[in-house]
C-alpha atoms as a PDB file:
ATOM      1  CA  UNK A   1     -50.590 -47.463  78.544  1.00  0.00           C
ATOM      2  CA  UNK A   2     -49.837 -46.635  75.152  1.00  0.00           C
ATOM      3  CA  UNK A   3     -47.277 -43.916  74.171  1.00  0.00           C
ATOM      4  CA  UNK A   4     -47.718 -41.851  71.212  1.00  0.00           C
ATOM      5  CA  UNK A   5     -44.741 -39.416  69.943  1.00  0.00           C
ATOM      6  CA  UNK A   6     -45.986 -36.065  68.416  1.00  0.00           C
ATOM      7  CA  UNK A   7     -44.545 -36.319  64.827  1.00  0.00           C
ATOM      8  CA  UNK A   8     -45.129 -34.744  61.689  1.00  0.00           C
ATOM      9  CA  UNK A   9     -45.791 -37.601  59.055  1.00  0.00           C
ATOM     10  CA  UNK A  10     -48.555 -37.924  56.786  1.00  0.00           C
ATOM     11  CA  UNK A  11     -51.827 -39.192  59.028  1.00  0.00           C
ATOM     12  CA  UNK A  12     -55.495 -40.044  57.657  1.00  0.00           C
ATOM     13  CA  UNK A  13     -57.970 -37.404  57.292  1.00  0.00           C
ATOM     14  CA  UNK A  14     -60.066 -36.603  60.196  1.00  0.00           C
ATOM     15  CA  UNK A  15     -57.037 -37.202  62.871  1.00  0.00           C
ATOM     16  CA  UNK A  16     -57.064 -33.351  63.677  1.00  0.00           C
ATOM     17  CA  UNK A  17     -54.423 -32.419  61.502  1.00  0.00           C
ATOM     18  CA  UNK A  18     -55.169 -28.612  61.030  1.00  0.00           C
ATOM     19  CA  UNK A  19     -55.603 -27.302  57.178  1.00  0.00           C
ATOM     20  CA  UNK A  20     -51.907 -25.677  55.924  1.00  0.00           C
ATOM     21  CA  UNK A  21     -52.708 -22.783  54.025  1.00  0.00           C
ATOM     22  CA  UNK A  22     -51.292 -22.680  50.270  1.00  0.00           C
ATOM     23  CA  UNK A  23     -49.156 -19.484  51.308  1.00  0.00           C
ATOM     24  CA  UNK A  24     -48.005 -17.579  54.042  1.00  0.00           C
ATOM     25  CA  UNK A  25     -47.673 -13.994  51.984  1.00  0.00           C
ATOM     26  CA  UNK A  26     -49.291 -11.648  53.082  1.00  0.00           C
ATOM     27  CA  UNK A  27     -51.017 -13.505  55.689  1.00  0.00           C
ATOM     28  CA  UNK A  28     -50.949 -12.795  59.686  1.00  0.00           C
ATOM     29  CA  UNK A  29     -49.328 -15.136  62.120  1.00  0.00           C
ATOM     30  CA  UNK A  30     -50.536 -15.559  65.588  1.00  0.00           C
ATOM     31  CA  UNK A  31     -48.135 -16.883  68.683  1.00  0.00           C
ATOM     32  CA  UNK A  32     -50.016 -18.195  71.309  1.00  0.00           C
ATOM     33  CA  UNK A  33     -47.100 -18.414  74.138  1.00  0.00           C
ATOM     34  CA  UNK A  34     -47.397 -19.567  77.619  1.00  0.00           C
ATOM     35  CA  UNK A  35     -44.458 -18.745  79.149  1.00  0.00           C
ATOM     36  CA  UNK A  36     -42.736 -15.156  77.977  1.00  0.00           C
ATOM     37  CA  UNK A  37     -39.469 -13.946  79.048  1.00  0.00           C
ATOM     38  CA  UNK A  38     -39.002 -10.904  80.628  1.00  0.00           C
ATOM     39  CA  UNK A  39     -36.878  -8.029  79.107  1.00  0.00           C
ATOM     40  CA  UNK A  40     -34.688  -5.796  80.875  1.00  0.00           C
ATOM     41  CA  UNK A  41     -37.506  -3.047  81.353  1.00  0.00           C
ATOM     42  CA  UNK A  42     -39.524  -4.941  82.695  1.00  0.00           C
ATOM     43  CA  UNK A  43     -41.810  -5.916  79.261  1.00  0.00           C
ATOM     44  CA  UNK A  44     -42.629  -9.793  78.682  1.00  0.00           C
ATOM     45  CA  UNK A  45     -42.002 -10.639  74.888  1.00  0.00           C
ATOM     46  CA  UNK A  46     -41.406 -13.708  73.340  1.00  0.00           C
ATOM     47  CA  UNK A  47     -38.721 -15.949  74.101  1.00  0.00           C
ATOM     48  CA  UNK A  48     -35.956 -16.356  71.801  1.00  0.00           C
ATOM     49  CA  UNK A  49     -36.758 -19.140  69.282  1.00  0.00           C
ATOM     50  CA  UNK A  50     -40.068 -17.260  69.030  1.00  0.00           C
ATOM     51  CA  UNK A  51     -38.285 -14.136  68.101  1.00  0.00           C
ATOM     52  CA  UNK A  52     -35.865 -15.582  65.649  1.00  0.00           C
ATOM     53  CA  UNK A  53     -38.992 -17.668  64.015  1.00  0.00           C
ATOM     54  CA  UNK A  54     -41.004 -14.897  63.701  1.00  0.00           C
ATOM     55  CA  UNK A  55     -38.135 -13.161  61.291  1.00  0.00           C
ATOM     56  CA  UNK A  56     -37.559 -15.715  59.737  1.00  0.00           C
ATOM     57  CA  UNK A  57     -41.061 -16.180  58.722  1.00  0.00           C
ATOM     58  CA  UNK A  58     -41.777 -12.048  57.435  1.00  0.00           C
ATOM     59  CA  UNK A  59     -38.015 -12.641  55.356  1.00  0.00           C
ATOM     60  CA  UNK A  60     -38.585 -16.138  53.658  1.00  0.00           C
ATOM     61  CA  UNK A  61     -42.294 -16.288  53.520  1.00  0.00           C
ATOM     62  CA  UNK A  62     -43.521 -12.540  53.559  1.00  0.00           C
ATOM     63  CA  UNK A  63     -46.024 -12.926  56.354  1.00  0.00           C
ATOM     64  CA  UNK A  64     -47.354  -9.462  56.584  1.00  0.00           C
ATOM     65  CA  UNK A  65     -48.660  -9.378  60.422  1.00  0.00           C
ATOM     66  CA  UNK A  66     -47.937 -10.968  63.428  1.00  0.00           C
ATOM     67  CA  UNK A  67     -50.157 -11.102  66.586  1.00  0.00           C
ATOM     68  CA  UNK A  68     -48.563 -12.339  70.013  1.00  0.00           C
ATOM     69  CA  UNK A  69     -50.560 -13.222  72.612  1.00  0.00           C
ATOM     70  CA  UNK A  70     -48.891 -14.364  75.872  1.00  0.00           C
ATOM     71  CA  UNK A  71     -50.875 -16.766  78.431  1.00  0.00           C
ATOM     72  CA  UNK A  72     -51.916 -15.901  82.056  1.00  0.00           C
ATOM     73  CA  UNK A  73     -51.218 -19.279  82.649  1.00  0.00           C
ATOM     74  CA  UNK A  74     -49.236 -21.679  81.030  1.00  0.00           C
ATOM     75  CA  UNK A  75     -51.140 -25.214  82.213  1.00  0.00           C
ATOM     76  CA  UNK A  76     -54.687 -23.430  81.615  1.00  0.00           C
ATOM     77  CA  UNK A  77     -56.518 -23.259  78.263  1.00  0.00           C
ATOM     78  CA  UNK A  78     -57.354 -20.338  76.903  1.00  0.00           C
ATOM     79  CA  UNK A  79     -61.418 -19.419  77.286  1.00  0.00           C
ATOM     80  CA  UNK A  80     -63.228 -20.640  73.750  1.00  0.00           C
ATOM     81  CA  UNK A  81     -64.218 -17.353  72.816  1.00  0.00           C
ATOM     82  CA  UNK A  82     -61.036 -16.257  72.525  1.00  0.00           C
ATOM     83  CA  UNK A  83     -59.253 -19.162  70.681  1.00  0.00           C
ATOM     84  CA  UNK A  84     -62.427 -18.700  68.015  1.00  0.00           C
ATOM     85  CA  UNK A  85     -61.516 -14.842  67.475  1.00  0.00           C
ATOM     86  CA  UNK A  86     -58.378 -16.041  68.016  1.00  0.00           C
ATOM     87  CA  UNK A  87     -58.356 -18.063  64.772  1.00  0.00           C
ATOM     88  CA  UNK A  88     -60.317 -15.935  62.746  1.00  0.00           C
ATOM     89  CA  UNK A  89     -58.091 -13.087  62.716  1.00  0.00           C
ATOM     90  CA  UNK A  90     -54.636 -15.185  62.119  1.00  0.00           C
ATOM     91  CA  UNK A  91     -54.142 -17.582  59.043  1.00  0.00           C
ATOM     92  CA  UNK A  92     -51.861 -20.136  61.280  1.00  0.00           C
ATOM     93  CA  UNK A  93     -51.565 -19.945  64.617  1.00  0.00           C
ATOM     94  CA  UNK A  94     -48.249 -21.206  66.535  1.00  0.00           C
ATOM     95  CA  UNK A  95     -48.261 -22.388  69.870  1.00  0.00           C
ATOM     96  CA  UNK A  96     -45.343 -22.925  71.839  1.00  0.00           C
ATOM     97  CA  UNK A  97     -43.894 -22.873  75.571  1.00  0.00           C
ATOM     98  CA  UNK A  98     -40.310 -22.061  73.444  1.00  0.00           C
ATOM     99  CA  UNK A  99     -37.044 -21.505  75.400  1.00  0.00           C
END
């Protein structure tokens, strides 16, 4: 069995690495979150880290939108048709189980 820690450094081209865009201004942002957390009233938003990230990203970077979609499931994929429209509306996508 071979083990392979997700990472961040520099791999070859081709090994899935998705393409950064040159900015985030302006852009939109899309959460893809499969687990939630559940406010007092009863809403589920995102959790926390997601939250804080998502300020953090309109102050420093001046993301302009942000779409959050939350998971029916969190081991299940998402249907293809979705992740493509998905996509095409946000300029990065971030998905996360944050908590």
């Amino acid at each position: 069995m071979q083990i392979t820690p997700p990472n961040t450094m520099y791999q070859q081209a081709g090994s899935g690495l998705a393409p950064r865009p040159a900015s985030l201004s302006g852009a939109t942002i899309g959460f893809l979150d499969g687990w939630g957390s559940r406010e007092a009233d009863g809403r589920i938003t995102m959790y926390p880290l997601m939250r804080e990230l998502r300020t953090l990203l309109a102050e420093r970077y001046g993301v302009a939108d942000f779409i959050w979609h939350k998971k029916k499931n969190v081991a299940q994929r998402e249907p293809k048709p979705f992740l493509k429209d998905f996509a095409e509306r946000c300029a990065v996508v971030i998905n996360g189980e944050a908590a």
